[in-house]
Protein backbone atom coordinates (compact mmCIF):
# COMPACT_ATOMS: atom_id res chain seq x y z
CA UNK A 1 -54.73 35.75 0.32
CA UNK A 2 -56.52 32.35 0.69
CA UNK A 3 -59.33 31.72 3.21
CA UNK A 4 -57.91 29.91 6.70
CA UNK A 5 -60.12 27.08 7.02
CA UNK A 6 -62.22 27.39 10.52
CA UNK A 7 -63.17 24.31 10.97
CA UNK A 8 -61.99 23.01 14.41
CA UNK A 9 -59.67 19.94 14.32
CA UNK A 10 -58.02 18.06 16.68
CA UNK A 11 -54.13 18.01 17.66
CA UNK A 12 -51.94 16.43 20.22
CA UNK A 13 -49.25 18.66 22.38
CA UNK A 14 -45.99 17.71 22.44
CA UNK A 15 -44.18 20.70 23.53
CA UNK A 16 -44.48 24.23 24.67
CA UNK A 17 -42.76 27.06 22.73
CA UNK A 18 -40.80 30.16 24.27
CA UNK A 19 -43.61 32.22 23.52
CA UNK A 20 -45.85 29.94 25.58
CA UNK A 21 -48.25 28.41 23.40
CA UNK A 22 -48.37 24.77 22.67
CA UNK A 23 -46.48 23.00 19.89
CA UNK A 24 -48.10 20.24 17.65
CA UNK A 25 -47.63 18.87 14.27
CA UNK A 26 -50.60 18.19 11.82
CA UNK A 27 -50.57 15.80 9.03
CA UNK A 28 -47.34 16.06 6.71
CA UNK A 29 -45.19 17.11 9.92
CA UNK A 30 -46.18 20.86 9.55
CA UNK A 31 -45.85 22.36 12.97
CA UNK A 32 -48.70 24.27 14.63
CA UNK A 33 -48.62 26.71 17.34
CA UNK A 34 -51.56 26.59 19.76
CA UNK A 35 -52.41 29.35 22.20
CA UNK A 36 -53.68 28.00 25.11
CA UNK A 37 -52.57 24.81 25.20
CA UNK A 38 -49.84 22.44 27.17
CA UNK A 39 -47.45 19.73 26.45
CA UNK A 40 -49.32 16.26 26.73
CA UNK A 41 -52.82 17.70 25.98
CA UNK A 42 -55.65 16.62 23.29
CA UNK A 43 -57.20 19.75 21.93
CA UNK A 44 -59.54 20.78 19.69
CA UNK A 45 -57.94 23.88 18.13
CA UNK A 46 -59.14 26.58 15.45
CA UNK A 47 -56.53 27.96 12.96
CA UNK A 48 -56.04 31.65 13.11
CA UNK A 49 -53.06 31.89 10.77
CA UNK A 50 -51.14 29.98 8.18
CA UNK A 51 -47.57 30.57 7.03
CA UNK A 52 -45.14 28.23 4.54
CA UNK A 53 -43.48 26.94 8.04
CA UNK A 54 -45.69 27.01 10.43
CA UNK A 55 -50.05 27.22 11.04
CA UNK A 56 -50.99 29.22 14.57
CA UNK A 57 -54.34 28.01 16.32
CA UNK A 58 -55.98 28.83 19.52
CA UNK A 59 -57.73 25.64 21.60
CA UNK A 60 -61.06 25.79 21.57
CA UNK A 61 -61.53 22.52 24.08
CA UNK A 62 -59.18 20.79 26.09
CA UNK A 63 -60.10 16.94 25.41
CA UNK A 64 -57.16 15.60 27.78
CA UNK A 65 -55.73 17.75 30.11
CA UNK A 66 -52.53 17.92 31.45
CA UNK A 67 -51.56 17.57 35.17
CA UNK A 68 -50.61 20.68 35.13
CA UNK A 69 -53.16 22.12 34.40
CA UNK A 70 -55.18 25.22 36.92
CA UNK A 71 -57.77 27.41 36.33
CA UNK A 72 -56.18 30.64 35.68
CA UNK A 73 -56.90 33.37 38.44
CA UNK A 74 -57.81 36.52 36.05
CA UNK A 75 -61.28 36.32 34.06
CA UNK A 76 -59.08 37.95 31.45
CA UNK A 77 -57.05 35.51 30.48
CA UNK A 78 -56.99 34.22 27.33
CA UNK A 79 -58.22 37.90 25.97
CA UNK A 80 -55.39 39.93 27.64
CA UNK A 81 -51.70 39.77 26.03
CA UNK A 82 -50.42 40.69 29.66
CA UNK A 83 -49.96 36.72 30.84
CA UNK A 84 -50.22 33.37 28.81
CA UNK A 85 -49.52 31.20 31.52
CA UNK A 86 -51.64 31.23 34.18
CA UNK A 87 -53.17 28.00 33.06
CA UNK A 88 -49.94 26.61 33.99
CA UNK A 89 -49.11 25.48 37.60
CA UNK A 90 -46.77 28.18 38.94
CA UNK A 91 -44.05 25.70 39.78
CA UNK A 92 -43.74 24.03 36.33
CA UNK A 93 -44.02 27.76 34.59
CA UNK A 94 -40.07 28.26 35.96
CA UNK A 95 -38.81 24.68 34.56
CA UNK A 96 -40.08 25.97 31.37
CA UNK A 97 -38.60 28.85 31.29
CA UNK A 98 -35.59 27.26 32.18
CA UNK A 99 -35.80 24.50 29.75
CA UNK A 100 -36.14 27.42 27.35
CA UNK A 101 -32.71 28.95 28.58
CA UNK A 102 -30.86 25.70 28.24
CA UNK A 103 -32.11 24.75 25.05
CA UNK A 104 -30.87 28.54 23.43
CA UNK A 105 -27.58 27.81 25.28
CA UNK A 106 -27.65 24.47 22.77
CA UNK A 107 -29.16 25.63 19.90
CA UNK A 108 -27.37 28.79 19.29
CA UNK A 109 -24.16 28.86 21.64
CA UNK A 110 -23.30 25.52 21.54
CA UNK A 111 -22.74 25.71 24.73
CA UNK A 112 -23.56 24.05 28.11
CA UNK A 113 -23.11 25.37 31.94
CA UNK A 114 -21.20 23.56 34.25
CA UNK A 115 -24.36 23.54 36.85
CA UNK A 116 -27.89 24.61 36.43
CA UNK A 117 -28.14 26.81 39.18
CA UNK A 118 -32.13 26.51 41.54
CA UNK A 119 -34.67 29.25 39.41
CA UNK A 120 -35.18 32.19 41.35
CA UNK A 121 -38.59 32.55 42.28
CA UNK A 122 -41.03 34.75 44.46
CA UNK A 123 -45.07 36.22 44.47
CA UNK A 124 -46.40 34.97 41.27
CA UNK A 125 -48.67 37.52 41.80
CA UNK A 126 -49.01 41.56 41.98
CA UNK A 127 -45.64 42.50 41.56
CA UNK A 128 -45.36 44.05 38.48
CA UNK A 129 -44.52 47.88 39.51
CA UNK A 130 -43.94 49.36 36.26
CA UNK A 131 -46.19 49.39 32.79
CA UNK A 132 -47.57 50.85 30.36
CA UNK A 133 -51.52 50.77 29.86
CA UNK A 134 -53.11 51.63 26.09
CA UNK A 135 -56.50 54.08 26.49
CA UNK A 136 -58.93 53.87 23.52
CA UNK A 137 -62.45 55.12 23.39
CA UNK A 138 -65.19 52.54 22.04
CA UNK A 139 -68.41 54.06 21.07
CA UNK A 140 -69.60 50.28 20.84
CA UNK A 141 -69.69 49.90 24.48
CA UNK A 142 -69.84 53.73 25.25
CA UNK A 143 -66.87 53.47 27.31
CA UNK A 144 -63.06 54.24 27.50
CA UNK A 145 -60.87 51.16 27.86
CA UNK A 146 -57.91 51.50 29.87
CA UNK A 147 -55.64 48.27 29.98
CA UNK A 148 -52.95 46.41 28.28
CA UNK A 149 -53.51 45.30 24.56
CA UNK A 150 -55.60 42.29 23.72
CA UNK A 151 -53.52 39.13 21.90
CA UNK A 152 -55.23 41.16 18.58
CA UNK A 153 -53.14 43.93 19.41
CA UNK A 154 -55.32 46.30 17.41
CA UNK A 155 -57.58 46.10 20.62
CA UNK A 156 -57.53 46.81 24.21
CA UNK A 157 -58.36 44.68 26.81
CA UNK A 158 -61.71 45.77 28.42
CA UNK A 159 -59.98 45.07 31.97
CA UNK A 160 -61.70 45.07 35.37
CA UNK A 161 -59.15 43.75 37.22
CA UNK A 162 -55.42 42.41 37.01
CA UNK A 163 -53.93 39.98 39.27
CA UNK A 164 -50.19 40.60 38.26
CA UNK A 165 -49.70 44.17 38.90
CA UNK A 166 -49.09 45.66 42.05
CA UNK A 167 -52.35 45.96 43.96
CA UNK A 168 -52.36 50.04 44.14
CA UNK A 169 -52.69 50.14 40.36
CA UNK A 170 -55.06 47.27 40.16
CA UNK A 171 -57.19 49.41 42.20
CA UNK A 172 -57.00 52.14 40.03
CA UNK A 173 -57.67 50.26 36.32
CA UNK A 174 -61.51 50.59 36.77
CA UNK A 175 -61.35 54.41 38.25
CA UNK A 176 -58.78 55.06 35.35
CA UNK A 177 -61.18 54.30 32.49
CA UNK A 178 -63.84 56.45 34.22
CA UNK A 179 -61.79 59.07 34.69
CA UNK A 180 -60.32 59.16 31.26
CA UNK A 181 -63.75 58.86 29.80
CA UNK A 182 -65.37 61.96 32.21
CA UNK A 183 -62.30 64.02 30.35
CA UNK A 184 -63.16 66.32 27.46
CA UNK A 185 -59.66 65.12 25.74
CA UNK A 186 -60.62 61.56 26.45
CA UNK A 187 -59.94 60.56 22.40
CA UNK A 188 -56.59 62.43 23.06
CA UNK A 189 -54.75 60.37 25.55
CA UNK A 190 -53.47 57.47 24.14
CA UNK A 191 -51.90 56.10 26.67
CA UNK A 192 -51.16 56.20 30.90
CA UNK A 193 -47.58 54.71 31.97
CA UNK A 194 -47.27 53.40 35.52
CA UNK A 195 -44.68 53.35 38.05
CA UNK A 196 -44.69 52.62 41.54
CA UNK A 197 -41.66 53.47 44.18
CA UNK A 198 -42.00 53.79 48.27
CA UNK A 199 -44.69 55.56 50.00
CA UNK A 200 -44.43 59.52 50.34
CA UNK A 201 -45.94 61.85 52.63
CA UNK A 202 -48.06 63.59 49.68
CA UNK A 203 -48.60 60.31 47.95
CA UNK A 204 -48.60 56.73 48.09
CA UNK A 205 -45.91 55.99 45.75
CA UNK A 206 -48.07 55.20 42.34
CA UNK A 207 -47.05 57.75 39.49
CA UNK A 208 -49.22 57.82 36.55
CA UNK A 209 -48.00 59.39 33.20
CA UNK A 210 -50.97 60.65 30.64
CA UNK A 211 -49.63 60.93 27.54
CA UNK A 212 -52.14 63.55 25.59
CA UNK A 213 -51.91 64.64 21.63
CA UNK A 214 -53.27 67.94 22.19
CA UNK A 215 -53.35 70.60 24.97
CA UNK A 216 -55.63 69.76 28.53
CA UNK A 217 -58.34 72.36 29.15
CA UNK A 218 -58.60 74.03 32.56
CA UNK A 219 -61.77 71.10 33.43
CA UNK A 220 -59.42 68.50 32.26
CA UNK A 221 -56.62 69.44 34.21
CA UNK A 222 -59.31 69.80 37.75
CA UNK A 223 -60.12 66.50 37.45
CA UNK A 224 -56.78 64.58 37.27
CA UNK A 225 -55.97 66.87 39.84
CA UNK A 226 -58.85 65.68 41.91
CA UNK A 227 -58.06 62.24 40.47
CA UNK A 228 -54.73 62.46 41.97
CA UNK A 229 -55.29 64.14 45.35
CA UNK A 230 -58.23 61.30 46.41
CA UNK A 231 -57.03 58.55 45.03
CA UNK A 232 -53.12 59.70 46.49
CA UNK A 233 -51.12 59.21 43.24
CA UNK A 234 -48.54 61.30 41.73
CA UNK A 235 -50.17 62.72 38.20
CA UNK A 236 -47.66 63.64 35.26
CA UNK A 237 -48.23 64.85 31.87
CA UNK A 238 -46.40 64.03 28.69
CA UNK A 239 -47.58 66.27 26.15
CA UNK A 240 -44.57 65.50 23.52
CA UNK A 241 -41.60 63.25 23.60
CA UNK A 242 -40.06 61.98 27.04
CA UNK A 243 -38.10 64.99 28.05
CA UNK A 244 -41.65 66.98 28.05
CA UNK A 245 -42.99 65.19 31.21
CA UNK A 246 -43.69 67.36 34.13
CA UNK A 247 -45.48 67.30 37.32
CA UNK A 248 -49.23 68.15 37.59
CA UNK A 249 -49.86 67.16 41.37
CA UNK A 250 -48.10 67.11 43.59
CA UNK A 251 -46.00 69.88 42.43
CA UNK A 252 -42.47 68.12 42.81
CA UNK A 253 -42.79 64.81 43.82
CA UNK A 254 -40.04 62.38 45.11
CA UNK A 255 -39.99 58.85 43.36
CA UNK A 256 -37.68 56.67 44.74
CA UNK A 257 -36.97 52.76 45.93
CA UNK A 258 -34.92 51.18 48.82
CA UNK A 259 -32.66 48.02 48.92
CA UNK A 260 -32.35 47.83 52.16
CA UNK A 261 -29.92 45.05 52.45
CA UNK A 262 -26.75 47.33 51.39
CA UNK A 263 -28.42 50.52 52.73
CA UNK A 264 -29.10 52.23 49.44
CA UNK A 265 -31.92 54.63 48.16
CA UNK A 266 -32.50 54.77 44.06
CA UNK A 267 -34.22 58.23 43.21
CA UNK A 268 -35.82 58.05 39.41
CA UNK A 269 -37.92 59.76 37.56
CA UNK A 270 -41.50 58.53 36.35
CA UNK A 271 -40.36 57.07 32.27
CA UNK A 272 -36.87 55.66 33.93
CA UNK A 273 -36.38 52.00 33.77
CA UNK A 274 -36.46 49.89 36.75
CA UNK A 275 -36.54 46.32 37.43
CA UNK A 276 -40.46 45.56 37.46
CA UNK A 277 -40.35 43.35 40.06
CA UNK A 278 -39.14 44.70 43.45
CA UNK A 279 -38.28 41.36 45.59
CA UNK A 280 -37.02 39.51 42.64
CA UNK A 281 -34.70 42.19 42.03
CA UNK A 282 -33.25 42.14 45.38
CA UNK A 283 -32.89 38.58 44.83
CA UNK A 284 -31.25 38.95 41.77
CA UNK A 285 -28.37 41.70 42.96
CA UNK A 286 -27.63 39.27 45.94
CA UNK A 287 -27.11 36.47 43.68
CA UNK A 288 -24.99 38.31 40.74
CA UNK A 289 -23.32 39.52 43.72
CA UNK A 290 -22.60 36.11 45.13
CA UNK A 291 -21.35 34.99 41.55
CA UNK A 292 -19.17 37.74 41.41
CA UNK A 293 -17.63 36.81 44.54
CA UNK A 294 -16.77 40.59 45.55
CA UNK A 295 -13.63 41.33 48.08
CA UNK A 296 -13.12 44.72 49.26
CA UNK A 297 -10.29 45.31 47.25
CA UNK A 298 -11.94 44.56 43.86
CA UNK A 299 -12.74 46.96 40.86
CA UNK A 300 -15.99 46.23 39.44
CA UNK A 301 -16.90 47.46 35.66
CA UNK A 302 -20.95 47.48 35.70
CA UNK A 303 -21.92 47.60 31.86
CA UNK A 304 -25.54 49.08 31.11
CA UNK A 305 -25.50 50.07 34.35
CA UNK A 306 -28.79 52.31 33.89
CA UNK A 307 -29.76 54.01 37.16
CA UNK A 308 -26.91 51.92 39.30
CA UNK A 309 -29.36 49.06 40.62
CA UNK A 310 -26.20 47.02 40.76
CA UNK A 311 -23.37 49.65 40.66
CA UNK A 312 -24.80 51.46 44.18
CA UNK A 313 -25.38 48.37 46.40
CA UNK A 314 -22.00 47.41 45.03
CA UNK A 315 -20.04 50.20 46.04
CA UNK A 316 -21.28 49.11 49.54
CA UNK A 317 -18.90 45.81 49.49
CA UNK A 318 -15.81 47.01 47.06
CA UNK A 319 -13.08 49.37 46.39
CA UNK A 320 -14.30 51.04 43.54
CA UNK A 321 -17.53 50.37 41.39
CA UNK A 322 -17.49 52.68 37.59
CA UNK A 323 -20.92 52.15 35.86
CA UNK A 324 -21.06 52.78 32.17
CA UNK A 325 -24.55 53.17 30.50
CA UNK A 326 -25.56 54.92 27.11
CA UNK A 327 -29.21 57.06 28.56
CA UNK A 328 -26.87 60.28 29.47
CA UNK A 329 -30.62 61.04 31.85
CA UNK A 330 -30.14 57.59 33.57
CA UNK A 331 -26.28 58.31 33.55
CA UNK A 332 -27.17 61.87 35.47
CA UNK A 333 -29.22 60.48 37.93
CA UNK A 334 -27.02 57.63 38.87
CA UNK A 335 -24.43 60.48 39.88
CA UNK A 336 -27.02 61.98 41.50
CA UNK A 337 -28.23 58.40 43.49
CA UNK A 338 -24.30 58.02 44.57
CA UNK A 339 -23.89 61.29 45.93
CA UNK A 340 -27.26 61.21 47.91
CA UNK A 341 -26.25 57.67 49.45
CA UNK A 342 -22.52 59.09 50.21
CA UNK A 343 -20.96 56.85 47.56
CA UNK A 344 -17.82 58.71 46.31
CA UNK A 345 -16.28 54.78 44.91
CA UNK A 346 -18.97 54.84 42.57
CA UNK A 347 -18.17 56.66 39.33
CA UNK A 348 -20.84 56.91 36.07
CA UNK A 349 -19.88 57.49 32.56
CA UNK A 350 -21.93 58.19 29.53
CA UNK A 351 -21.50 55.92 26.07
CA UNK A 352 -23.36 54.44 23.34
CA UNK A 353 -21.83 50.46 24.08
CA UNK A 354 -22.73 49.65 20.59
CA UNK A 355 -20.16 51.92 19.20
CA UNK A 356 -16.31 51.53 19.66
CA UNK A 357 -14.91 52.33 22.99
CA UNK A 358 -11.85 51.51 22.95
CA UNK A 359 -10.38 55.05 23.14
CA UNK A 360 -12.92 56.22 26.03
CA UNK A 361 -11.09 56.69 29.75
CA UNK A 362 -13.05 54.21 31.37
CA UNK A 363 -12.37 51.16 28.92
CA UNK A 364 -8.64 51.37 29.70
CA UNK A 365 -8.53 51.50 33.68
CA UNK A 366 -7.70 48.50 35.13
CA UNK A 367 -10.92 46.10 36.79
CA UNK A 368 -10.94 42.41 38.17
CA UNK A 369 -14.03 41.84 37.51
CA UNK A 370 -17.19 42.72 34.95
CA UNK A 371 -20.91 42.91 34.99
CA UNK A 372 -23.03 42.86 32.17
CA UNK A 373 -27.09 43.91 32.18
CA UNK A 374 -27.72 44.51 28.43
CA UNK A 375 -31.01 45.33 26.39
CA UNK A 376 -32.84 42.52 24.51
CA UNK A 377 -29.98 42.76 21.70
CA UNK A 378 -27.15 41.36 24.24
CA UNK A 379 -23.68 42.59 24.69
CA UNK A 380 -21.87 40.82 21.79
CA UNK A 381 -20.36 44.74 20.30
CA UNK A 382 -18.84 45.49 23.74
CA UNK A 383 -17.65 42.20 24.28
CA UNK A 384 -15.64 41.98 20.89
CA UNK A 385 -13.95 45.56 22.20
CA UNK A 386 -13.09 44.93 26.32
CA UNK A 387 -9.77 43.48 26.96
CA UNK A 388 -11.21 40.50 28.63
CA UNK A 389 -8.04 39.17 29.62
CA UNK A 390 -7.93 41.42 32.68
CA UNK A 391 -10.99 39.96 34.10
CA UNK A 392 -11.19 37.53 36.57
CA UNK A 393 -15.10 37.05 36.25
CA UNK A 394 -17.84 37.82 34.46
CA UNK A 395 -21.47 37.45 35.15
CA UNK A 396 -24.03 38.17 32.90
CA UNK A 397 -27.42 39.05 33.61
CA UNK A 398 -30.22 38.46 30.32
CA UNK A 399 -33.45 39.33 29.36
CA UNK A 400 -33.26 37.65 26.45
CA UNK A 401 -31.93 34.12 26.18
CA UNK A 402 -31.17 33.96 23.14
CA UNK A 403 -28.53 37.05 22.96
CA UNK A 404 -27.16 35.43 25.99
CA UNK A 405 -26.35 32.26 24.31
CA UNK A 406 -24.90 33.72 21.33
CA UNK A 407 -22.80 36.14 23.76
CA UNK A 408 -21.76 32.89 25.62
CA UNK A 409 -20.76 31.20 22.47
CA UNK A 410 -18.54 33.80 21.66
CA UNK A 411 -17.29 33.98 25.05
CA UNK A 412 -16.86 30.07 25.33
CA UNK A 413 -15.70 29.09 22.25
CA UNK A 414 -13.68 31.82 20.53
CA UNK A 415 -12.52 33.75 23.55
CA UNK A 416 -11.61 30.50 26.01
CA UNK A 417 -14.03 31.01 29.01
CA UNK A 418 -15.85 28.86 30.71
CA UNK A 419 -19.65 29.41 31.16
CA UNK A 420 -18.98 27.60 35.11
CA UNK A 421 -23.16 27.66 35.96
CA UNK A 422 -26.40 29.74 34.72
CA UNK A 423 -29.71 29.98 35.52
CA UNK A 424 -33.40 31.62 35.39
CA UNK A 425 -35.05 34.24 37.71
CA UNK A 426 -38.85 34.65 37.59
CA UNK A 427 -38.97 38.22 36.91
CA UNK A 428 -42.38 38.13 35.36
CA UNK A 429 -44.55 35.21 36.38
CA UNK A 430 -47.30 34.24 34.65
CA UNK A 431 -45.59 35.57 31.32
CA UNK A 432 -43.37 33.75 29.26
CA UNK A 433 -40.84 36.19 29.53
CA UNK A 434 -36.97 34.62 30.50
CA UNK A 435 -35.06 36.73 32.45
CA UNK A 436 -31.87 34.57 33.41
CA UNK A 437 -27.91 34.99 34.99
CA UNK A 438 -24.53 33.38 34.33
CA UNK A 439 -21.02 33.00 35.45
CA UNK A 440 -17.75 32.69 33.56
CA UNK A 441 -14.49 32.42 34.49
CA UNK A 442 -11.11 32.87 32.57
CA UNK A 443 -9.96 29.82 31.30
């Protein structure tokens, strides 16, 4: 492989990718990808990787700045892969993400929405109640590293502090690594998963997951038990694959969440999948709610339903809600979640939605309307299997803009829908993750 030259050079930025770095085109029209940069910028960059289409660089100096421009908050950034915009004024880090949205919705549906709908948007800062942080020792620095990975994602991120998680488990990142490092089996734990519900009497909602490669002595397990009675945090182990996670302290300890606008509780267990962001997810259900337009005497088909963070609060305003999600765990504990919140119009079922359904009970009862929270990978197999024709509505709710436009091609153009409005939710400010919502209606 042939040397990158590291001489630093000069570009001009004339756009900014959905990855968040800056785009620019060197001599000959070759495009360049510059961390750390923003549209309308002079930089002086350094290339850190070459390819036939495209050269990456990171900006060394910013000769011209951009107006929006601002000194990012964390003395992190730049080293951390956790954010890559903070150097970008919180108000124009939304348009971008929604220019992002609107372009895939070109690009790859061929599609446009009726109306744009206003970005959803709250705290651009500690919310992020769920995440995963690596552990490695470095005999370098004689230390144990606890954080998220650096943008060389061979590394960790020596982290002091973090400004976008919640502020319980910011508190905790520097007592983590000393912890960890005080432990005999501190080259043994890879990895400590976070997750944060409401407050408890025995704890103050923070659950920590160490994942360890071989057994805990007895002086191991003392101290994350001290760990976890001072600093009030719920302590599990995860000695093998998920299903091996078990209490340490307290002994059975109740995680759970509130949306307290329809009156519900969410019970879940510490590796579960929630919404990261606790406001913006309230936000969100009210809106796909609002989209939906929900009358009492509806019946509502909730697709990747998960734990029911849209199926429960639903049941609240409808006839009759059935969620349909392919974790048989998350499936289990959404039964669990309706019976505890007195829910009997909310029924769960089990299925892998990338394999055909079209034989399964659920698929052939009768619904007016749909909603649709897929993985990354979109919803396009399910879609090609529902009888869509018995919907009224659909709204579709994306964490990945790209699967949504090809799934609103397909609705759009080969099915005869009409994509009536979309738009973008800040789920995870400072990032450049999209996490976006759209309508269509028959016809």
């Amino acid at each position: 492989m042939a040397r990158i030259d590291q001489t630093p050079f000069e570009l001009d930025i004339i756009d900014l990718s959905h990855d968040g770095r800056g785009v620019a085109r060197r001599e000959g029209g070759k495009t360049v990808f510059v961390a750390d940069a923003l549209p309308g910028e002079r930089v002086v960059v350094r290339q850190t990787a070459r390819s036939r289409s495209f050269d990456e660089a990171t900006a060394l100096e910013v000769l011209q700045a951009s107006p929006d421009r601002v000194e990012p908050r964390c003395v992190h950034f730049g080293v951390c892969s956790g954010c890559v915009l903070q150097h970008l004024d919180e108000s124009k880090q939304i348009l971008a993400k929604q220019r992002v949205l609107l372009e895939n919705f070109e690009r790859i549906g061929h599609v446009t929405p009726g109306e744009v709908l206003p970005p959803l948007t709250g705290g651009a800062w500690g919310y992020r109640r769920k995440g995963r942080f690596s552990v490695r020792r470095v005999e370098k620095k004689d230390k144990t590293l606890v954080g998220f990975r650096e943008r060389d994602p061979r590394f960790v991120a020596d982290l002091r502090e973090c400004h976008t998680v919640v502020p319980e488990v910011a508190a905790l990142i520097e007592p983590l690594s000393a912890l960890v490092d005080g432990l005999q089996a501190r080259r043994e734990v890879p990895q400590v998963e976070f997750i944060v519900g409401d407050a408890q009497p025995e704890f103050d909602g923070v659950a920590l997951v160490f994942r360890h490669l071989q057994p805990l002595g007895e002086a191991d397990l003392a101290a994350l038990r001290g760990f976890a009675e001072t600093r009030r945090v719920a302590v599990y182990l995860q000695p093998r694959g998920v299903d091996s996670v078990h209490a340490l302290w307290p002994q059975a300890p109740s995680l759970s969440f509130r949306l307290d606008a329809w009156d519900v509780r969410l019970a879940f267990r510490p590796l579960d999948f929630i919404q990261v962001n606790a406001r913006l997810n309230e936000d969100m259900i009210a809106r796909a709610f609002e989209l939906l337009d929900l009358r009492a005497s509806d019946r509502v088909l909730d697709l990747f339903c998960g734990l029911g963070n849209f199926t429960l609060p639903m049941a609240r305003l409808v006839a009759e809600v059935v969620g349909v999600e392919g974790d048989a765990g998350l499936v289990a504990r959404a039964r669990e979640n309706a019976a505890e919140n007195g829910l009997a119009n909310a029924a769960f079922h089990a299925a892998d939605l990338t394999q055909d359904q079209r034989g399964a009970p659920w698929m052939r009862q009768g619904f007016d309307k749909l909603l649709l929270d897929p993985p990354r990978s979109g919803a396009i197999d399910v879609l090609r299997q529902l009888p869509l024709e018995r919907f009224e509505r659909i709204v579709y709710v994306s964490c990945h803009p790209g699967s949504l436009a090809r799934d609103a091609g397909y609705l759009v153009n080969e099915c005869g829908w009409t994509l009536v409005n979309a738009g973008v939710m800040d789920m995870f400010p400072q990032t450049a993750h999209v996490e976006s919502i759209a309508l269509f209606v028959r016809g």
